[in-house]
N, C-alpha and C. Protein backbone atom coordinates (compact mmCIF):
# COMPACT_ATOMS: atom_id res chain seq x y z
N UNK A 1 -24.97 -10.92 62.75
CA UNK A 1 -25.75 -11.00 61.52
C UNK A 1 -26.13 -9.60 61.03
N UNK A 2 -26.44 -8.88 62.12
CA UNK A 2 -26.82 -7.54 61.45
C UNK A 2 -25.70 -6.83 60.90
N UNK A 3 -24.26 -6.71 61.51
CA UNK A 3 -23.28 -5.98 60.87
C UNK A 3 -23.31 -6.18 59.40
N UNK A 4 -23.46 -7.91 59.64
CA UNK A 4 -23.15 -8.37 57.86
C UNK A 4 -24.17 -8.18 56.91
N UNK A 5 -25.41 -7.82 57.27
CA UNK A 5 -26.14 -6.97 56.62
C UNK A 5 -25.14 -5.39 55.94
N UNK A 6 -25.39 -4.84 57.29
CA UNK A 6 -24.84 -3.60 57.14
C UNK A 6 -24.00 -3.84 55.84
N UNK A 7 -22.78 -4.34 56.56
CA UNK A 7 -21.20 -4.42 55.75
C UNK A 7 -21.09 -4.37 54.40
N UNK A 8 -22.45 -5.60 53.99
CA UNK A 8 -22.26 -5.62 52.46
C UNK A 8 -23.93 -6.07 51.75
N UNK A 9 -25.39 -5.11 52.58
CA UNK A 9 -26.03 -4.69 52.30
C UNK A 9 -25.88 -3.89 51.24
N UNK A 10 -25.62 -3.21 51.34
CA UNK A 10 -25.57 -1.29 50.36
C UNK A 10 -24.52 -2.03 48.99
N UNK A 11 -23.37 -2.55 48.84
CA UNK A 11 -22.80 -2.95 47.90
C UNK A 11 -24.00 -4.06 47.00
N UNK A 12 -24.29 -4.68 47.46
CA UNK A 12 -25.51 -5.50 46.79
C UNK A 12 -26.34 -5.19 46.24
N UNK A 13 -27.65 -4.07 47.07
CA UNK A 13 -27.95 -3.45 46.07
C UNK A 13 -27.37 -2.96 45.14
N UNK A 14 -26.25 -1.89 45.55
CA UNK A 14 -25.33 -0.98 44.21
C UNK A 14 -25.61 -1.55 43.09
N UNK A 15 -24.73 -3.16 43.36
CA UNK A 15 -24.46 -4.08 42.29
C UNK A 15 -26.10 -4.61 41.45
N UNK A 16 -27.13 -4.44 42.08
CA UNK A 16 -28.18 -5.33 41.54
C UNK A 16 -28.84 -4.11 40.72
N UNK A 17 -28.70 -2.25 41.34
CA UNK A 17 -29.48 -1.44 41.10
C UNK A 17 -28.16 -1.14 39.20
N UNK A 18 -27.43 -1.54 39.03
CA UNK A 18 -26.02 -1.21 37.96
C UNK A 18 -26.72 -2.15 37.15
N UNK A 19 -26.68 -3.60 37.59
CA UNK A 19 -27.72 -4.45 36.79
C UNK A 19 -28.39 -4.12 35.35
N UNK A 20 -29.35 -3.42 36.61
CA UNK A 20 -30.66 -3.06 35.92
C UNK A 20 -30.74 -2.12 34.97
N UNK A 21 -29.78 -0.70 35.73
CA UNK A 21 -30.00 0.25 34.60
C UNK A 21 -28.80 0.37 33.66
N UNK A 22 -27.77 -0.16 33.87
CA UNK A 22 -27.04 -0.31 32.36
C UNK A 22 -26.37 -1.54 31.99
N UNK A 23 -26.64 -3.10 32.56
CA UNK A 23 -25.43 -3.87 31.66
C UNK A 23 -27.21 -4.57 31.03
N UNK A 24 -28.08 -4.42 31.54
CA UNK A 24 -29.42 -5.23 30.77
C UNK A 24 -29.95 -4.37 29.94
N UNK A 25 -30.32 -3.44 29.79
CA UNK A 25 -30.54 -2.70 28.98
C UNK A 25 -29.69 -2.64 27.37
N UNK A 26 -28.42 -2.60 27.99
CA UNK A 26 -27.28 -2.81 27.02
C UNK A 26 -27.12 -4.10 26.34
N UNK A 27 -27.53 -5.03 26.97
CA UNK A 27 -27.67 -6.48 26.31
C UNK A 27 -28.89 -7.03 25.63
N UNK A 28 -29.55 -6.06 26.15
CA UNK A 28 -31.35 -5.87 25.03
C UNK A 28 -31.04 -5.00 23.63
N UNK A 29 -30.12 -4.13 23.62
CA UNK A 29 -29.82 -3.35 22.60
C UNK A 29 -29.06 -4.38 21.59
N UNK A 30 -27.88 -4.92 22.24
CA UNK A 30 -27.15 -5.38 21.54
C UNK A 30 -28.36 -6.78 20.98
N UNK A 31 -28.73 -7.27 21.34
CA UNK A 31 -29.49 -8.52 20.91
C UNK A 31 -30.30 -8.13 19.73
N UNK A 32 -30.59 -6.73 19.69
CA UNK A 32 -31.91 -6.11 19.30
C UNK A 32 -30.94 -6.43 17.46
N UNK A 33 -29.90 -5.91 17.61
CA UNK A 33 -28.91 -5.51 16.14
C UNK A 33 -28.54 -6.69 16.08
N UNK A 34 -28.14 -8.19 16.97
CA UNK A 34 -27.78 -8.76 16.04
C UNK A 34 -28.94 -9.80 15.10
N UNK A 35 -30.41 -9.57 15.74
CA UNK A 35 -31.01 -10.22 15.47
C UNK A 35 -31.37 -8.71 13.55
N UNK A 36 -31.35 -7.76 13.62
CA UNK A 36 -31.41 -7.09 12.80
C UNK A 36 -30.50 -7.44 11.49
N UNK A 37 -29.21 -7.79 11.64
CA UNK A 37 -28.74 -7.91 11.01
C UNK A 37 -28.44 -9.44 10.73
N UNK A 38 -29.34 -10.50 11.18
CA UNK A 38 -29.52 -12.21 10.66
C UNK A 38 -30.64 -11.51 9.53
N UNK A 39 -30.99 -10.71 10.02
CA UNK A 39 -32.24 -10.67 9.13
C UNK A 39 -32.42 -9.77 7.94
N UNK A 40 -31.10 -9.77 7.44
CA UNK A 40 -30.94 -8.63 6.00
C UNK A 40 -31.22 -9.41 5.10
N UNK A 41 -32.09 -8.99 3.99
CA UNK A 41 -32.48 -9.36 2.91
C UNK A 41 -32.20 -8.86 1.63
N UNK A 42 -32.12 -9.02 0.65
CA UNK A 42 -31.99 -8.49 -0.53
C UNK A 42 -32.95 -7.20 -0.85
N UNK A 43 -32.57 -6.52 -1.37
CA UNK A 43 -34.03 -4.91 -1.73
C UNK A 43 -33.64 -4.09 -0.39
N UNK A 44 -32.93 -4.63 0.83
CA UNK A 44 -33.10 -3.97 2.26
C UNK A 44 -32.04 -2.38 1.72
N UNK A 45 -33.11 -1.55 2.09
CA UNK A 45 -32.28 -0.05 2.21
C UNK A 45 -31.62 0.04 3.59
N UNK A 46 -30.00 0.14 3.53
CA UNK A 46 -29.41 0.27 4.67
C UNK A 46 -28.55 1.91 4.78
N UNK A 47 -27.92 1.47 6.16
CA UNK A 47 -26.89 2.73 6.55
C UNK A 47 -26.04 1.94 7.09
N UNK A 48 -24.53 2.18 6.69
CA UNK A 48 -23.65 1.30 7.38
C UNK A 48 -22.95 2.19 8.97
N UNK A 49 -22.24 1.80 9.19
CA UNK A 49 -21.79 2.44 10.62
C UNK A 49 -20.92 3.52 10.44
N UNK A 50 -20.40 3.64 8.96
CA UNK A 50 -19.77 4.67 8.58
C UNK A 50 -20.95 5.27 7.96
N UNK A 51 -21.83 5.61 7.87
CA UNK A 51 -22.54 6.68 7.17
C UNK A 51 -22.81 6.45 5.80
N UNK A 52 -22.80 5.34 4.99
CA UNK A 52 -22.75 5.28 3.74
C UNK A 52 -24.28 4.48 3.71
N UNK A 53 -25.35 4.54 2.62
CA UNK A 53 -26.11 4.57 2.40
C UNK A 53 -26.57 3.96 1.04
N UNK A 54 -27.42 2.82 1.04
CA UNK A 54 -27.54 1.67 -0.21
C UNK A 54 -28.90 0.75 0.10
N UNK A 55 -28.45 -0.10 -1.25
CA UNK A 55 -29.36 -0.98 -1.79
C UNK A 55 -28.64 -2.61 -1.48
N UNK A 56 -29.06 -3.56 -0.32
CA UNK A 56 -28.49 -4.85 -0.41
C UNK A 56 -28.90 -5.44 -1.95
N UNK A 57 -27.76 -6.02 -2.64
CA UNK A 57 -27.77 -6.49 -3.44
C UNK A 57 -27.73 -7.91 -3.45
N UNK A 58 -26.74 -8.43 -2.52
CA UNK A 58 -26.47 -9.91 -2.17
C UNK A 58 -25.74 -10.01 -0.82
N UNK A 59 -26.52 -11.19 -0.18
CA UNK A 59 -26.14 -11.44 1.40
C UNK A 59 -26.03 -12.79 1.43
N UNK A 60 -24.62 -12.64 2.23
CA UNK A 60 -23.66 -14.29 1.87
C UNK A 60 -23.59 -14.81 3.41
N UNK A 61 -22.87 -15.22 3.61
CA UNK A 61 -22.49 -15.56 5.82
C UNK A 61 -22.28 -13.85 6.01
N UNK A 62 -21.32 -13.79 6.07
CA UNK A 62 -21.00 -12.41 6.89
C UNK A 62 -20.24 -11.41 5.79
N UNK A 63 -21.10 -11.48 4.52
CA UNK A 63 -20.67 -10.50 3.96
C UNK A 63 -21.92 -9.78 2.91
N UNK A 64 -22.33 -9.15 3.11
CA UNK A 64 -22.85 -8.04 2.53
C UNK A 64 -22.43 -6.97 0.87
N UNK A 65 -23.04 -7.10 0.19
CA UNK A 65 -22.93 -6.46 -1.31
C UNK A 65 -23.68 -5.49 -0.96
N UNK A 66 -23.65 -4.01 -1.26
CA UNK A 66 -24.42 -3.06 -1.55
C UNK A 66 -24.35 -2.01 -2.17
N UNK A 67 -25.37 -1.35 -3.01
CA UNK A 67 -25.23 -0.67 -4.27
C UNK A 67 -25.16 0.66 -3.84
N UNK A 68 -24.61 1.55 -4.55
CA UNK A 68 -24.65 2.91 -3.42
C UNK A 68 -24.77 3.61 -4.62
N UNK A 69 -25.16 5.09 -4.87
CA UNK A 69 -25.22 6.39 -5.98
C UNK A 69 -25.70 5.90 -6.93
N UNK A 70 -25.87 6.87 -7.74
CA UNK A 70 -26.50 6.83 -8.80
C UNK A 70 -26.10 6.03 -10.28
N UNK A 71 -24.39 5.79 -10.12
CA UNK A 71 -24.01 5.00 -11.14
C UNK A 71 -23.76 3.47 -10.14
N UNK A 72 -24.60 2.99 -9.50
CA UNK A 72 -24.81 1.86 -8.71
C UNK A 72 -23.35 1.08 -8.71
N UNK A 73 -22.57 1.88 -7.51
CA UNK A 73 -21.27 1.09 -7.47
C UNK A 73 -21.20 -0.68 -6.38
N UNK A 74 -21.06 -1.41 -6.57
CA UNK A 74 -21.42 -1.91 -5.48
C UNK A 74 -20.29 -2.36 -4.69
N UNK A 75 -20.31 -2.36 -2.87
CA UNK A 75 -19.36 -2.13 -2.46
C UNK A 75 -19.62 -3.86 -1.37
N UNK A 76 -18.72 -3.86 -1.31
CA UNK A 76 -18.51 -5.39 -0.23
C UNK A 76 -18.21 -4.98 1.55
N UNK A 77 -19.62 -4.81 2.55
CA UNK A 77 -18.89 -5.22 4.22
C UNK A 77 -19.09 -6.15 4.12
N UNK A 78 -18.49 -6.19 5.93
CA UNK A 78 -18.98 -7.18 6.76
C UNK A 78 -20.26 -6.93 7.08
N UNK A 79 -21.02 -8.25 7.35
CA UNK A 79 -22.21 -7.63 8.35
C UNK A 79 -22.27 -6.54 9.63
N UNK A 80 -21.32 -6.86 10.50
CA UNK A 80 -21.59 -6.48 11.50
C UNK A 80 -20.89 -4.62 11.21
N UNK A 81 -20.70 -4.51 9.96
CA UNK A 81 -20.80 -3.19 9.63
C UNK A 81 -22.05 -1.91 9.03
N UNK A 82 -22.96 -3.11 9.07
CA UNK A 82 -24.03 -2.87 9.05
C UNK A 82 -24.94 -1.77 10.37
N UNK A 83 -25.19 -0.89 10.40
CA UNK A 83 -25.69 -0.13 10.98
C UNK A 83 -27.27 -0.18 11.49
N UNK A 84 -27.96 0.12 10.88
CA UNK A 84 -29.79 0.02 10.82
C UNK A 84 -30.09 -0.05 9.26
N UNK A 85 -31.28 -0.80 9.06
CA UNK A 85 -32.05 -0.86 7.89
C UNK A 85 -32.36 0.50 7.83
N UNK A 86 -33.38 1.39 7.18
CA UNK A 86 -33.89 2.05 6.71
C UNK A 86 -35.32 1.11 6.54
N UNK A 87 -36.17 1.91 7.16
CA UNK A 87 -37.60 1.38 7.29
C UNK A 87 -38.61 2.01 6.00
N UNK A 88 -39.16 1.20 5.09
CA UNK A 88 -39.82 1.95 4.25
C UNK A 88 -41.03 2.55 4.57
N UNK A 89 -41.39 3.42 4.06
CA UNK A 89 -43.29 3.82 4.34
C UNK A 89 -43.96 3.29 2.95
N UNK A 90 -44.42 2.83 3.06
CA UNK A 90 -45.59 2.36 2.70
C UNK A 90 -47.15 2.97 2.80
């Protein structure tokens, strides 16, 4: 009994200490964006994943309208091209 401690002690932890610090963490992140992006609204100032920068205009299932520059072009993603809102101050 004790070898089999030994043997495949230390792999167990490994596996439980990998866990912790990167596939949960990573699945808190990811949860974090998709719940961000159920939750786009119209008026929402975004950044897409390419760097482009707007005004949601209209939000359909999984597609996204948004107005960009100054002669308000508006351009069609996907959601999940969606990057982060832009948080207003108030």
């Amino acid at each position: 009994m004790e070898q089999f401690i030994q043997s495949f002690g230390l792999p167990i932890i490994l596996l439980v200490v990998f866990y912790f610090l990167i596939i949960a963490p990573q699945k808190k992140k990811e949860k974090k964006i998709r719940e961000m992006r159920a939750a786009l609204k119209e008026g929402d100032q975004i950044v897409t994943i390419g760097g482009i920068m707007g005004k949601i205009v209209s939000v359909k299932e999984d597609v996204v309208t948004v107005e960009v520059g100054s002669d308000k072009v508006k351009l069609k993603f996907a959601k999940w091209a969606v990057g982060s809102v832009i948080e207003k101050d108030e």
